[in-house]
N, C-alpha and C. Protein backbone atom coordinates (compact mmCIF):
# COMPACT_ATOMS: atom_id res chain seq x y z
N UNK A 1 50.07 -26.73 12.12
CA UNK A 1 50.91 -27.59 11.31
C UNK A 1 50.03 -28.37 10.34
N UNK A 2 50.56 -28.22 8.99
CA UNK A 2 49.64 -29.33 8.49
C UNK A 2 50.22 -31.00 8.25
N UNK A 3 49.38 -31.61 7.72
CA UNK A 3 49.72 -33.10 7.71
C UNK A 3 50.61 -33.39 6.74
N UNK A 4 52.01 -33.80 6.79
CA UNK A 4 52.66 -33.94 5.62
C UNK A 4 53.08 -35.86 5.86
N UNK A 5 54.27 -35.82 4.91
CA UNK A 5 54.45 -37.17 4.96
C UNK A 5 55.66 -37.54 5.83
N UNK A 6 56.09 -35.99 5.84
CA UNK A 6 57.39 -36.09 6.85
C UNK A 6 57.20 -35.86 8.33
N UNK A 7 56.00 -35.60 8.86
CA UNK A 7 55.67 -35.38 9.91
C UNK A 7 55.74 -36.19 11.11
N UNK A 8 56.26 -35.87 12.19
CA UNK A 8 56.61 -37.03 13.19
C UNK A 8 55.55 -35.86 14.35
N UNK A 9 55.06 -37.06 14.92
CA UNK A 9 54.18 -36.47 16.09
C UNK A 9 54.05 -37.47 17.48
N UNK A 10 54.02 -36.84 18.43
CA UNK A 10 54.23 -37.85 19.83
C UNK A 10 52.65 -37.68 20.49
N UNK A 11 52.76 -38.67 21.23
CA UNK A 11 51.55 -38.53 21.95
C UNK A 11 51.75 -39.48 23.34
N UNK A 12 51.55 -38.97 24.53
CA UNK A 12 51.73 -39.79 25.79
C UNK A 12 49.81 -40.16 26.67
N UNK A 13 50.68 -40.84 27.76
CA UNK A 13 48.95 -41.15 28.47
C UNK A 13 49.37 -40.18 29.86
N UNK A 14 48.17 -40.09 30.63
CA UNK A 14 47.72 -39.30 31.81
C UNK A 14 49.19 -39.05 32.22
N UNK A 15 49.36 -40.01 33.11
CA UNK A 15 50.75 -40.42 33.84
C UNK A 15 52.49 -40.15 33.20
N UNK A 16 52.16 -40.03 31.85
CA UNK A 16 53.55 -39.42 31.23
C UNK A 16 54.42 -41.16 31.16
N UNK A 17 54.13 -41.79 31.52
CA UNK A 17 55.11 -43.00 31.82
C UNK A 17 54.85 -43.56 30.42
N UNK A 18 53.92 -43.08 29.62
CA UNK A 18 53.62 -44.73 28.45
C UNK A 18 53.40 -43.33 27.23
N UNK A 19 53.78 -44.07 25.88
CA UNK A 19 53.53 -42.96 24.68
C UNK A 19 53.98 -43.40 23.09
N UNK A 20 53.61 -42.62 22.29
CA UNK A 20 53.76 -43.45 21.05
C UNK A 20 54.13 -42.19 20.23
N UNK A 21 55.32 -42.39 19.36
CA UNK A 21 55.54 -41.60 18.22
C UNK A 21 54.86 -41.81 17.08
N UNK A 22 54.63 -41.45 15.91
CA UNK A 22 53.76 -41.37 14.26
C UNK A 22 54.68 -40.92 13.61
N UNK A 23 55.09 -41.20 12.67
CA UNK A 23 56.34 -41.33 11.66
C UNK A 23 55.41 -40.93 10.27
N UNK A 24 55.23 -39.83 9.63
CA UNK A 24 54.88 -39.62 8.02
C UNK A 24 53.54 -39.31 8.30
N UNK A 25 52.57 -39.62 7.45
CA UNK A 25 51.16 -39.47 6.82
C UNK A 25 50.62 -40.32 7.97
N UNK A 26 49.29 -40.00 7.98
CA UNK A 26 48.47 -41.12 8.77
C UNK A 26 47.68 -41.60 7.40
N UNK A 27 46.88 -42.78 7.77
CA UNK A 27 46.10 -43.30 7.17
C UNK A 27 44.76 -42.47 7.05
N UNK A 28 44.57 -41.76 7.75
CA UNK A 28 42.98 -41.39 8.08
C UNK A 28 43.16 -40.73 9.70
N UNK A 29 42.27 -39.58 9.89
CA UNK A 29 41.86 -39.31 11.52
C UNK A 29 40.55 -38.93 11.16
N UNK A 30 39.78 -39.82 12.35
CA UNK A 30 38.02 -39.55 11.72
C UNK A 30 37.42 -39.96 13.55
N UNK A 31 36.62 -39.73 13.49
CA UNK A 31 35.53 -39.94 15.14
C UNK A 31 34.58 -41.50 14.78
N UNK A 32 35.16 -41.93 15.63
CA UNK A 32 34.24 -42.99 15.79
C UNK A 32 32.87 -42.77 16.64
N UNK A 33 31.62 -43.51 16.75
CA UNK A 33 30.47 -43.37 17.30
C UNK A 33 30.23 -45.04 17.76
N UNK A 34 30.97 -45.99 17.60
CA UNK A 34 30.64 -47.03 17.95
C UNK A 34 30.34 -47.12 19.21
N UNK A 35 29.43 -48.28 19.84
CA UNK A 35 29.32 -48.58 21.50
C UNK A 35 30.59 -49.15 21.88
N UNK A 36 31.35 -50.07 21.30
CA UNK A 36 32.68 -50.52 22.03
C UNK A 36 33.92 -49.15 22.06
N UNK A 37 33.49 -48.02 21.07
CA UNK A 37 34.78 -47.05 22.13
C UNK A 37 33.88 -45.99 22.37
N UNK A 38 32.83 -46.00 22.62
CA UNK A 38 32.11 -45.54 23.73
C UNK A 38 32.20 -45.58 25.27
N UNK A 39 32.22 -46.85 25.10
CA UNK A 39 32.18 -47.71 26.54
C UNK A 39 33.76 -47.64 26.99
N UNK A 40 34.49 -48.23 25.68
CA UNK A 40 36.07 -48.30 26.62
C UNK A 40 36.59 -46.73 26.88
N UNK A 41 35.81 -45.41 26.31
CA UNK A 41 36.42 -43.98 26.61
C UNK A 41 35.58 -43.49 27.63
N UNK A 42 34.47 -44.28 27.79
CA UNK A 42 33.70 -43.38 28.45
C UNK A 42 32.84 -42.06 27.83
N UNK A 43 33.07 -42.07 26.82
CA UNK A 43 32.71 -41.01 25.98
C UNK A 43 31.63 -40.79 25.16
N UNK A 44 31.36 -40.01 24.39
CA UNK A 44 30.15 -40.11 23.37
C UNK A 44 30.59 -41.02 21.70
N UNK A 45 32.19 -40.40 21.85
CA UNK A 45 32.55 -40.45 20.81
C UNK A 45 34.18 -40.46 21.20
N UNK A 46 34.98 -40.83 20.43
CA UNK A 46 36.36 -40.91 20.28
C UNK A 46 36.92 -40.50 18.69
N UNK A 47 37.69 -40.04 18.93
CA UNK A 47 38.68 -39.32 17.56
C UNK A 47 40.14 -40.25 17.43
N UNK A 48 40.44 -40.94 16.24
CA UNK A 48 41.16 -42.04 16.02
C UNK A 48 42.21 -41.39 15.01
N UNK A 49 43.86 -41.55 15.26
CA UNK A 49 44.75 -41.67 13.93
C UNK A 49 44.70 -42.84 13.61
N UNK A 50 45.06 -43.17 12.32
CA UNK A 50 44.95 -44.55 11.85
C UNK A 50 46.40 -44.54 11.30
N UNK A 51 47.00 -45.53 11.48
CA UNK A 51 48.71 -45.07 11.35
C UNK A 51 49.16 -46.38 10.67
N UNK A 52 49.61 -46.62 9.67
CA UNK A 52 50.68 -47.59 8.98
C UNK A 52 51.30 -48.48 9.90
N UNK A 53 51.09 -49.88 10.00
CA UNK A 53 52.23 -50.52 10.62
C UNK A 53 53.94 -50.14 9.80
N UNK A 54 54.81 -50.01 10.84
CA UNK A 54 56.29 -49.76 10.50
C UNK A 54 56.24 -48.44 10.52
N UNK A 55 55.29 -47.21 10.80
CA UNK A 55 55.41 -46.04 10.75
C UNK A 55 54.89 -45.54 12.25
N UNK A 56 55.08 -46.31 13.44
CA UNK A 56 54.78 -45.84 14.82
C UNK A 56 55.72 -46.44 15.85
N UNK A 57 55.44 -46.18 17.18
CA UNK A 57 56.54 -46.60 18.00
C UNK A 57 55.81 -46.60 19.00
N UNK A 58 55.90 -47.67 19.97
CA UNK A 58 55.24 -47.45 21.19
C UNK A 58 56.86 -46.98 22.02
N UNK A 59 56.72 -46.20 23.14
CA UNK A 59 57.66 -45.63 24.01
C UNK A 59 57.10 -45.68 25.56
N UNK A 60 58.11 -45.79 26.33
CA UNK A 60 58.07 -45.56 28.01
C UNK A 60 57.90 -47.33 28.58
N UNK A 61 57.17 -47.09 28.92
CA UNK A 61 56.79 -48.28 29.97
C UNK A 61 55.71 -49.24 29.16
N UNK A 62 56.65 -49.80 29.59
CA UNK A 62 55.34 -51.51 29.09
C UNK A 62 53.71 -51.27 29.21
N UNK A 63 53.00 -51.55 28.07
CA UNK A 63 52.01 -51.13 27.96
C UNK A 63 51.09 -52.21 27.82
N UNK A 64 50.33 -52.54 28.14
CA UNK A 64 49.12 -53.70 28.79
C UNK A 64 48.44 -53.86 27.36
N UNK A 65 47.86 -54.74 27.04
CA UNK A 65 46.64 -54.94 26.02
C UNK A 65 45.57 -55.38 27.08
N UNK A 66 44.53 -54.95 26.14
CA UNK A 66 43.06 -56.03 27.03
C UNK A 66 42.24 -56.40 25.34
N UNK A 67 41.85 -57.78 25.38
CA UNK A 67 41.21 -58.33 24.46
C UNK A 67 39.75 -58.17 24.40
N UNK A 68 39.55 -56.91 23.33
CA UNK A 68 37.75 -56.62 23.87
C UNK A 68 36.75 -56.88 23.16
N UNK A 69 36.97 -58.04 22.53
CA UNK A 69 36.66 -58.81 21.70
C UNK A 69 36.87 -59.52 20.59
N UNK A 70 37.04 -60.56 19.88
CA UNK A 70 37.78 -61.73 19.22
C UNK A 70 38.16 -61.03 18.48
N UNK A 71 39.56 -60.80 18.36
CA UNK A 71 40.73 -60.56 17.37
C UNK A 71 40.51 -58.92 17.30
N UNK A 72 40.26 -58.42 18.43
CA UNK A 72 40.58 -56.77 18.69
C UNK A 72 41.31 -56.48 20.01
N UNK A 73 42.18 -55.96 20.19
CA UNK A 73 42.77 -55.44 21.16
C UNK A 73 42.92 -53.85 21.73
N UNK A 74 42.92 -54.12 22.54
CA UNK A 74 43.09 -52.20 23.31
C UNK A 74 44.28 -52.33 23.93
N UNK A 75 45.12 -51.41 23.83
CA UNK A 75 45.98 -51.13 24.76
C UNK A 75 46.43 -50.07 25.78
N UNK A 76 46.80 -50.13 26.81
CA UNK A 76 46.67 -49.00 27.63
C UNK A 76 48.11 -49.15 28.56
N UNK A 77 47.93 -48.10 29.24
CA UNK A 77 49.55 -47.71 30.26
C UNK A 77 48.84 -48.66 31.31
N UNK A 78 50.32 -49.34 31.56
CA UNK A 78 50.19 -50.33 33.15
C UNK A 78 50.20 -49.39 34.16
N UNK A 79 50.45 -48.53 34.05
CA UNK A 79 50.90 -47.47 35.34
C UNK A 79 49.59 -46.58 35.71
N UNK A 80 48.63 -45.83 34.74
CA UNK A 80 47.43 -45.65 34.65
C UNK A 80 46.44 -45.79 34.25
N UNK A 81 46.39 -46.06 33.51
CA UNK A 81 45.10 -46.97 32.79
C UNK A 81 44.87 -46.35 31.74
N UNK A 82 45.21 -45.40 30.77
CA UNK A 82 44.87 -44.42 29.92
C UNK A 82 45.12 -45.15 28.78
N UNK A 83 43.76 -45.19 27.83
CA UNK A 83 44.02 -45.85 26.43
C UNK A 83 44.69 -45.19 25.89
N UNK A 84 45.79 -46.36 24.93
CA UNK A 84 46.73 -45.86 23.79
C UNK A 84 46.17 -46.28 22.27
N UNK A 85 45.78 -47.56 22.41
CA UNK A 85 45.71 -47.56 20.85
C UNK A 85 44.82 -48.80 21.15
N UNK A 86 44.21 -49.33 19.18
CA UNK A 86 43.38 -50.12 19.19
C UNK A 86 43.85 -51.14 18.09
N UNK A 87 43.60 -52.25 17.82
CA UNK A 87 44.08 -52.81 17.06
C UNK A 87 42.98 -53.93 16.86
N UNK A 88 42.86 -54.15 15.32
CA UNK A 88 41.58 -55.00 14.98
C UNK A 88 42.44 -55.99 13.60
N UNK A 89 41.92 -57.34 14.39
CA UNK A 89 42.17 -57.71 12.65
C UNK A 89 41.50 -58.00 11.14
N UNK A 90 40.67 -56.78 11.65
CA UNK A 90 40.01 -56.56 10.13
C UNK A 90 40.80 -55.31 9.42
N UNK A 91 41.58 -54.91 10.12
CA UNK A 91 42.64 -53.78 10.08
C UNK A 91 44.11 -53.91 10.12
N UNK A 92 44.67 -55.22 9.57
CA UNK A 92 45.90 -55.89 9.82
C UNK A 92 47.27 -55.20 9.63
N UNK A 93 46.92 -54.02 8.52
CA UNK A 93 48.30 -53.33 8.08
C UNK A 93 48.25 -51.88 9.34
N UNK A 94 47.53 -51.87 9.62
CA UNK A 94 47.47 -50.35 10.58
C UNK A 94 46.69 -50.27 11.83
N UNK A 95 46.97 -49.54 12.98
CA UNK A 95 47.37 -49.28 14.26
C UNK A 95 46.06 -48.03 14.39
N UNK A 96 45.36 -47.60 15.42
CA UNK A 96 44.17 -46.50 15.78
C UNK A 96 44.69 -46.37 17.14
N UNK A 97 45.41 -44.87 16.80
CA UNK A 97 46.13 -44.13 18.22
C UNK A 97 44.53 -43.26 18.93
N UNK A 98 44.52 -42.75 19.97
CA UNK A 98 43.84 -41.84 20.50
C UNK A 98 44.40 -40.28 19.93
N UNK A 99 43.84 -39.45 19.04
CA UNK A 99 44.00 -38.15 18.39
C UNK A 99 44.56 -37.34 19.88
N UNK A 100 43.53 -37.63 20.79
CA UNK A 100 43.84 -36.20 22.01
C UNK A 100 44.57 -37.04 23.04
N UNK A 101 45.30 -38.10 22.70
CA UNK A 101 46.49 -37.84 23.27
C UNK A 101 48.02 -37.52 22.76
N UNK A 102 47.61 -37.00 21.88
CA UNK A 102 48.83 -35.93 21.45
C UNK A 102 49.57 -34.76 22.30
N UNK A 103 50.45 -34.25 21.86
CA UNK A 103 51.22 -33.74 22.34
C UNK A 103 50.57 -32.16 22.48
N UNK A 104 50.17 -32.73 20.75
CA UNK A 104 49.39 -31.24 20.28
C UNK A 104 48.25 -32.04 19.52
N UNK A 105 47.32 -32.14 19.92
CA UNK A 105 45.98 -32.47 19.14
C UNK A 105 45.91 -31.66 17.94
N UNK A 106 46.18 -30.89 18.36
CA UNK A 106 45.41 -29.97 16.61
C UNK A 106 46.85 -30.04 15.51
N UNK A 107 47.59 -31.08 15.69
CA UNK A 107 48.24 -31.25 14.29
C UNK A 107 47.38 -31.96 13.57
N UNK A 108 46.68 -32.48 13.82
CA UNK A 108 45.73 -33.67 13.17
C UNK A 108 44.19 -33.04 12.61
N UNK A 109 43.81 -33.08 12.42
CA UNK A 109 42.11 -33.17 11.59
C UNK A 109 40.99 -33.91 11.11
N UNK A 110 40.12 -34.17 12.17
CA UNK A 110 39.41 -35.31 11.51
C UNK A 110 38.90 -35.08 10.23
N UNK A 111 38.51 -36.31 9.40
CA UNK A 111 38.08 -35.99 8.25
C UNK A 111 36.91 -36.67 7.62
N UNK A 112 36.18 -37.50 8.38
CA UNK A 112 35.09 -38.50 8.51
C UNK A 112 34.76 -38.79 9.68
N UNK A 113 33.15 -39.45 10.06
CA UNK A 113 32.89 -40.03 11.27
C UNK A 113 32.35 -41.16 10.74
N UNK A 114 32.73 -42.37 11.86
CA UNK A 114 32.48 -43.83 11.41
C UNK A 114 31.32 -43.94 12.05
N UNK A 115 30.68 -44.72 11.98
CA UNK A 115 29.76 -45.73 12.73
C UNK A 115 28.40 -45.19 13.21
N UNK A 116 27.89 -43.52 12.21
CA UNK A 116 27.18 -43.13 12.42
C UNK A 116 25.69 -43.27 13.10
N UNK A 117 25.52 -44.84 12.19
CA UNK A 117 23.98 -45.78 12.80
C UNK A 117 24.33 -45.28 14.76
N UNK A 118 25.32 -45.37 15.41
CA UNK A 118 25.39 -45.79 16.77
C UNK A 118 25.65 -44.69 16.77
N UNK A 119 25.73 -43.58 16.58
CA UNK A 119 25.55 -42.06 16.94
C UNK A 119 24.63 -41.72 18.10
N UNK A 120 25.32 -41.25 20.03
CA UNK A 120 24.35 -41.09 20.21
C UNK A 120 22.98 -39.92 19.93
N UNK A 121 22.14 -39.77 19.93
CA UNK A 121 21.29 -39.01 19.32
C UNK A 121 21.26 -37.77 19.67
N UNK A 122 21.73 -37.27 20.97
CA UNK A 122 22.01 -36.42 21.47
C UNK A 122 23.44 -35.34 21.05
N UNK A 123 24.30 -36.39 20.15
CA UNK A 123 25.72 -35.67 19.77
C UNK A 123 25.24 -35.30 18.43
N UNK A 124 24.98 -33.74 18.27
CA UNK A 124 25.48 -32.48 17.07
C UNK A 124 26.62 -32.21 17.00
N UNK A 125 27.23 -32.66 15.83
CA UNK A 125 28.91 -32.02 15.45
C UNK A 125 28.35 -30.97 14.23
N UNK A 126 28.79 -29.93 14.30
CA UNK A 126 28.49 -28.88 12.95
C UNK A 126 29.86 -29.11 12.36
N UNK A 127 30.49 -30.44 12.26
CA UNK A 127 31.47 -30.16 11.64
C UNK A 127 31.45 -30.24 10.12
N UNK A 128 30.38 -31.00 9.95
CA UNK A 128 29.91 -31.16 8.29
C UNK A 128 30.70 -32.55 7.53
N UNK A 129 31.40 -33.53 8.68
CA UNK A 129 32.09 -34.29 8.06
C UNK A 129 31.23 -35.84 7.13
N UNK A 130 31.33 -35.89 6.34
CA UNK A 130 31.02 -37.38 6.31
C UNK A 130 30.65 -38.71 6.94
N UNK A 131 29.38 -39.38 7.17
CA UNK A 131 29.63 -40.22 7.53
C UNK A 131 29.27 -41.54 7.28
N UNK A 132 30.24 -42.23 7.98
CA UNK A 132 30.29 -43.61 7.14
C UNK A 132 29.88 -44.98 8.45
């Protein structure tokens, strides 16, 4: 599928209980390398939609925030713990879903990687993307 403006896409956590729809265009899907979603994925790296406020939906079950530092929030399922989204207010008009928790990951495409400096040194992507 490619990315249009009419595109609606779902995405749930582990447990199926907690999930979020995307309404149109995203803003951006790109990989972050930072240490704070390092640490909160466990991961090397995380892959982000960046979505329009008024163009998403949170769905299912009440979904927890945790404050992971001044004026950023994470949110995750009360029921399992599986991150949903991120929210910064240096980012006030738009919302950063988790890409692979989609329904179908590969509607999406990253198209940049952020925060390259914190790249760990060990992660080769041949994807050739940009980074910023």
């Amino acid at each position: 599928m490619t990315e249009t403006s009419q595109q609606t896409l779902s995405g749930h956590c582990l447990c199926g209980a907690s999930g979020f729809v995307l309404i149109g265009a995203h803003n951006w899907v790109g990989h972050c390398h930072c240490e704070s979603c390092r640490r909160a994925t466990s991961s090397p790296f995380t892959t982000w939609i960046g979505q329009e406020n008024g163009t998403w939906e949170l769905i299912g079950n009440d979904i927890r925030t945790y404050d992971s530092s001044t004026g950023r929030q994470r949110g995750f399922c009360a029921a399992c713990g599986s991150q949903m989204f991120y929210k910064s207010d240096a980012y006030p008009n738009e919302v950063h879903f988790y890409a692979a928790l989609l329904d179908d990951p590969l509607t999406v495409t990253p198209t940049r990687q952020y925060h390259a400096e914190e790249r760990l040194s060990w992660v080769h992507l041949s994807d050739g993307l940009s980074m910023k």
